[in-house]
Protein backbone atom coordinates (compact mmCIF):
# COMPACT_ATOMS: atom_id res chain seq x y z
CA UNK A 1 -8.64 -15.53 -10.65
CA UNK A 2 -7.83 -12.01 -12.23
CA UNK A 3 -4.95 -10.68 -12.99
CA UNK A 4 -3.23 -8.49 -10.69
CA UNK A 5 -4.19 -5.56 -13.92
CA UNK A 6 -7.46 -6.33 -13.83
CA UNK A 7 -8.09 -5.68 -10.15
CA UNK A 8 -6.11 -2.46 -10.65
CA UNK A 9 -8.24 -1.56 -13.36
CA UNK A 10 -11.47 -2.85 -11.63
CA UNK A 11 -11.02 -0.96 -8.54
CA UNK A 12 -10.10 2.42 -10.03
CA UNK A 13 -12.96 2.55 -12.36
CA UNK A 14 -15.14 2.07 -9.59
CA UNK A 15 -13.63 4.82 -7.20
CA UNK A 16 -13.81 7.68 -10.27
CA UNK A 17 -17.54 6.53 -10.96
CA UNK A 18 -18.24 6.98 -7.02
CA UNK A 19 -16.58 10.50 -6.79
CA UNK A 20 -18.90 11.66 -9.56
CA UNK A 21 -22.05 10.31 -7.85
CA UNK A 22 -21.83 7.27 -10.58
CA UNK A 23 -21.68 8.78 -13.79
CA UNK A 24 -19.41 6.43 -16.15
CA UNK A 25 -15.28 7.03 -16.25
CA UNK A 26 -13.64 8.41 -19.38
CA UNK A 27 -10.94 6.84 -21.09
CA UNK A 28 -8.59 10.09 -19.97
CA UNK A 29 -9.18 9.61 -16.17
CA UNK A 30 -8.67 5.99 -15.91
CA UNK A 31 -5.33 6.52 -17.66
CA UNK A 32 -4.46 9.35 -15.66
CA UNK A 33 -5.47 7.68 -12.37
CA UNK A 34 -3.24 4.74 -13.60
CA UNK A 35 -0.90 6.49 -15.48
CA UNK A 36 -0.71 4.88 -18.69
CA UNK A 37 -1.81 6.18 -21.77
CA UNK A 38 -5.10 6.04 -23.29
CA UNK A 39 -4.17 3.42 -26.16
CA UNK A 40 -3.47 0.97 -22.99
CA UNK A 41 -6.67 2.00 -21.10
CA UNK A 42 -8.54 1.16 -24.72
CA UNK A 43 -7.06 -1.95 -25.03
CA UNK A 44 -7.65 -3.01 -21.26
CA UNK A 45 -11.17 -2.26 -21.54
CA UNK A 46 -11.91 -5.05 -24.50
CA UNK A 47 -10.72 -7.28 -21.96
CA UNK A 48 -12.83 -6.42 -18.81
CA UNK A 49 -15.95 -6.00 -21.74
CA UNK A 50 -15.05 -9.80 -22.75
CA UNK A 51 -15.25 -10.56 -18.95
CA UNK A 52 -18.29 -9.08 -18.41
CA UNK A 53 -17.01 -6.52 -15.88
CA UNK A 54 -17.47 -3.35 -17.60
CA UNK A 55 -18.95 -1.68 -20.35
CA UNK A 56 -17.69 0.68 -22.45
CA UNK A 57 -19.47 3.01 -24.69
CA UNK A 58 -17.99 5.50 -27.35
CA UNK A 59 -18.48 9.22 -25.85
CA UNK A 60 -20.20 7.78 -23.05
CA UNK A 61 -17.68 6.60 -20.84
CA UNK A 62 -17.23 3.07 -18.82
CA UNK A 63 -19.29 1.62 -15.86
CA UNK A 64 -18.53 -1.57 -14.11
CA UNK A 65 -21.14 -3.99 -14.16
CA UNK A 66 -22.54 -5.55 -11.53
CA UNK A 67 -19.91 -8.50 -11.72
CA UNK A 68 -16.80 -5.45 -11.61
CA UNK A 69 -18.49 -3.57 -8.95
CA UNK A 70 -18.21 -6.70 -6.58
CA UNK A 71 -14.87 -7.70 -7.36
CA UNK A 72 -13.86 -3.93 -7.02
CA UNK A 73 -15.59 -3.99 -3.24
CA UNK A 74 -13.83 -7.36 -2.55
CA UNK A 75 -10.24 -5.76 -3.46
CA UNK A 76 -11.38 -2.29 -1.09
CA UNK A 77 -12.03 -4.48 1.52
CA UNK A 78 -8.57 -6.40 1.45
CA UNK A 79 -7.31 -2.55 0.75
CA UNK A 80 -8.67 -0.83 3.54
CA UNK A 81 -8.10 -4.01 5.79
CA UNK A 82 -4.97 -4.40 5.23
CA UNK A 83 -4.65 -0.48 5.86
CA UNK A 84 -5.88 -0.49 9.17
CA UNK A 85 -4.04 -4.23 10.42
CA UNK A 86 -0.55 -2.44 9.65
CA UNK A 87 -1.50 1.26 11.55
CA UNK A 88 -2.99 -0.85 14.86
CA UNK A 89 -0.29 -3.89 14.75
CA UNK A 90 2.55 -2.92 13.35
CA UNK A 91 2.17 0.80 14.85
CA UNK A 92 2.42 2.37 11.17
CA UNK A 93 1.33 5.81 10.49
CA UNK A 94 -1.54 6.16 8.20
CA UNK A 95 0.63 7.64 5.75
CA UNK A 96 2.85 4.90 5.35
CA UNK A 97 -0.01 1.93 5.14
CA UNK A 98 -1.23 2.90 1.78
CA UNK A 99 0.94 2.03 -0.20
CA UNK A 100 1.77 -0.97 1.53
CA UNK A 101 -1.39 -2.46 1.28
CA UNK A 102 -1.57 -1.26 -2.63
CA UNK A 103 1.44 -4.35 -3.02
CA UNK A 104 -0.44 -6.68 -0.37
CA UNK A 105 -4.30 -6.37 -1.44
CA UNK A 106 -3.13 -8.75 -4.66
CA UNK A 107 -1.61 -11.46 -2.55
CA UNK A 108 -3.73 -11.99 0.51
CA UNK A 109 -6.87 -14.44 0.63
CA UNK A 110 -10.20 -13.97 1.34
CA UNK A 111 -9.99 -16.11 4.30
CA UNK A 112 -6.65 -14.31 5.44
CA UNK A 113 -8.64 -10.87 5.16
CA UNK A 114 -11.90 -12.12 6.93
CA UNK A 115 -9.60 -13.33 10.13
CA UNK A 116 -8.14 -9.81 9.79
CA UNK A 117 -11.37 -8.41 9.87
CA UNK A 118 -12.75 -10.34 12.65
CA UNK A 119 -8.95 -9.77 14.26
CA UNK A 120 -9.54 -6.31 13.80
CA UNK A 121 -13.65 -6.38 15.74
CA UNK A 122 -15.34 -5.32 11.84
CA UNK A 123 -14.21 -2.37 11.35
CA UNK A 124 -16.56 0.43 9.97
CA UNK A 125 -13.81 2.52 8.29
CA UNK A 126 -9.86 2.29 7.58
CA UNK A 127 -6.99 4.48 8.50
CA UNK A 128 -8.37 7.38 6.32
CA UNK A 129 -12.24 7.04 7.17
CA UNK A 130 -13.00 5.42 3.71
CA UNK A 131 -15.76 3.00 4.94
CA UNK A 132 -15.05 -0.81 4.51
CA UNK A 133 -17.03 -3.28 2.57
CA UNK A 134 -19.00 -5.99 3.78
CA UNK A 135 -18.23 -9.44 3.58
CA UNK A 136 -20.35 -10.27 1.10
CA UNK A 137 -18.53 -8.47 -1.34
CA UNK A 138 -21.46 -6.57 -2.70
CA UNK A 139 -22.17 -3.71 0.16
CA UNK A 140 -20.15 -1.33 2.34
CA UNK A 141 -20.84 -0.77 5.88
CA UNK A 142 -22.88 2.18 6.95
CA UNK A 143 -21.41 4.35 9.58
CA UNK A 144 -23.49 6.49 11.53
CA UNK A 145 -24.97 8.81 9.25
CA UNK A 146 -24.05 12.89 10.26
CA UNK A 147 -23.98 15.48 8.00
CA UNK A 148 -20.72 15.95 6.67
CA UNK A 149 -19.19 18.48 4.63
CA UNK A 150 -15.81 19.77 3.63
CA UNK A 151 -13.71 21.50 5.94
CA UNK A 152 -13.16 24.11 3.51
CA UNK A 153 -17.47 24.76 3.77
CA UNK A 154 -17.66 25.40 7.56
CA UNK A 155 -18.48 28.27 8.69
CA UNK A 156 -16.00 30.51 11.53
CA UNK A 157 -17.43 29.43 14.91
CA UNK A 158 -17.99 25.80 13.42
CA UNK A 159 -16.78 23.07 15.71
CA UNK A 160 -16.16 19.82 13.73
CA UNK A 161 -14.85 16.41 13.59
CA UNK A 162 -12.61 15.22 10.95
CA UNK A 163 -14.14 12.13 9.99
CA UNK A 164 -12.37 11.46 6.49
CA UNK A 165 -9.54 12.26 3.92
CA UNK A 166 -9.90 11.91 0.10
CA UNK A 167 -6.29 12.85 -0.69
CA UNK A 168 -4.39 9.95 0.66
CA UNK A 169 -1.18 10.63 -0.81
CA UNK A 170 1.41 10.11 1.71
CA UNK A 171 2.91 13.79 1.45
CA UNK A 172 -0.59 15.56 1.86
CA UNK A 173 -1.18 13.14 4.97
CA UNK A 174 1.72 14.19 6.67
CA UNK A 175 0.82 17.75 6.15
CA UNK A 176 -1.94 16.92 7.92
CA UNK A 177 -0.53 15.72 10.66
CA UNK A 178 2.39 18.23 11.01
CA UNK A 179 -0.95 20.80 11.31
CA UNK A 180 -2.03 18.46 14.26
CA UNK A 181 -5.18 16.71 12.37
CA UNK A 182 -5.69 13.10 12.30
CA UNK A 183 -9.07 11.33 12.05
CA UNK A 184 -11.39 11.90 14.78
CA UNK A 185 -9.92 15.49 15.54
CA UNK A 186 -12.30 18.24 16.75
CA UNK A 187 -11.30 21.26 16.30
CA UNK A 188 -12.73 24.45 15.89
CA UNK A 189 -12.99 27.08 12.39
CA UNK A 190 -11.74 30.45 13.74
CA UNK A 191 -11.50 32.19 10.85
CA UNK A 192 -13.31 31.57 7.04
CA UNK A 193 -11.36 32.86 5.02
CA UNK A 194 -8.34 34.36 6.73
CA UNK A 195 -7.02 36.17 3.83
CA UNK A 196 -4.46 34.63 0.93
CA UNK A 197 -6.78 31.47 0.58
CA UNK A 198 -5.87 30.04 4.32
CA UNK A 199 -8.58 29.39 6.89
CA UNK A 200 -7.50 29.67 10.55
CA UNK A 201 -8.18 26.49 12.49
CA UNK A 202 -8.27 25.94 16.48
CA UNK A 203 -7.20 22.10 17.69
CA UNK A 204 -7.24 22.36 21.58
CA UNK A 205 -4.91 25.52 22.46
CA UNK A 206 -3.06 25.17 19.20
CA UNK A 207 -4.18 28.10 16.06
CA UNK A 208 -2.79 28.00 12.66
CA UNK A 209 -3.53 28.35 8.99
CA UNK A 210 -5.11 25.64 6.60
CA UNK A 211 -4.68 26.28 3.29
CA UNK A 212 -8.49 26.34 1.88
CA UNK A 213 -7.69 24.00 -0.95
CA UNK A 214 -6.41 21.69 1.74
CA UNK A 215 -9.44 22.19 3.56
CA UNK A 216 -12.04 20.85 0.61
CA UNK A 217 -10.03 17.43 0.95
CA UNK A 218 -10.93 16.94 4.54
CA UNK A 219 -14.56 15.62 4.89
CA UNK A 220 -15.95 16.65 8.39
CA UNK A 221 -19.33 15.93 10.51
CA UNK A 222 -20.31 17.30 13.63
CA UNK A 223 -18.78 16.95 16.99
């Protein structure tokens, strides 16, 4: 069973190798993403090489291996899970679950998180519109595939559908939903740019201003 570290380690390697279409982590962003310092990160990453479930090569960076990138899909899926269980039973915003489940995704079972999952109808995506992995630990689910793009990329006249967040942070959500965006929103882009790095955004009869850089962490698809 690994250590509570090790998952932590597992699963962040994995999501900076995905963001940068799979190229290997360096020391500096694990320890960042973490923060710890890079002496610790070093010294972590003898132990998942001695486990077999990464590699680490000077200058080059660190990849899981096939063996990491399961167990890091096994502890998304209790993540993003466990994520959407608390917002649909326990009526908890989507800014609030994330964290929560960061304490809970060490302690549950895998037969605890498959009755959540069948509980839940298998789920495509969680809270945020990360997509959830499959059962088998190896392979995430495929939503229907639309072109998607960042909110910050639309054109004015664009009508789109929010469809995902990548900054989950619980301050950034709420911003977004003080702004009146939540997942599955469709809206419409008024204005690209509106002057001062703000983009001017229609949601039903409610305009207002999006900050731009705001806007590239929204991934939308069409409506």
């Amino acid at each position: 069973m690994p250590s509570l570290t090790v998952e932590n380690y597992v699963k962040t390697i994995y999501q900076l190798t995905a963001s940068q279409e799979g190229q290997p982590a360096s020391t500096g962003q694990i320890a960042t993403a973490l923060n710890v310092s890079p002496g610790t990160v070093t010294s972590m990453l003898k132990t998942l090489d001695a486990a077999r479930l990464a590699t680490h090569r000077l200058y080059e960076g660190v990849a899981l291996t096939r063996a990491g990138k399961m167990l890091a899909l096994r502890i998304l899926r209790r993540h993003r899970l466990i994520e959407l269980f608390l917002l649909r039973t326990l009526d908890m915003s989507w800014d609030e679950v994330h964290d929560e489940a960061e304490h809970m995704e060490h302690a549950v079972s895998d037969l605890l998180v498959d009755r959540i999952d069948g509980f839940l109808g298998h789920p495509d995506v969680d809270p945020h519109g990360d997509p959830i992995p499959r059962v088998d630990g190896e392979s995430l689910h495929a939503p229907d595939e639309k072109p998607s793009r960042s909110m910050a990329e639309c054109a004015a006249g664009s009508i789109f559908k929010l469809t995902r967040v990548l900054d989950q942070s619980a301050g950034f959500l709420r911003y977004l939903t003080e702004s009146g965006l939540a997942l599955g929103t469709v809206g419409q882009v008024e204005r690209n740019p509106d002057g001062a790095g703000l983009m001017r955004i229609r949601v039903n009869t409610r305009v207002f201003s999006l900050a731009i850089e705001a806007a590239g962490k929204i991934v939308v698809g069409d409506a």
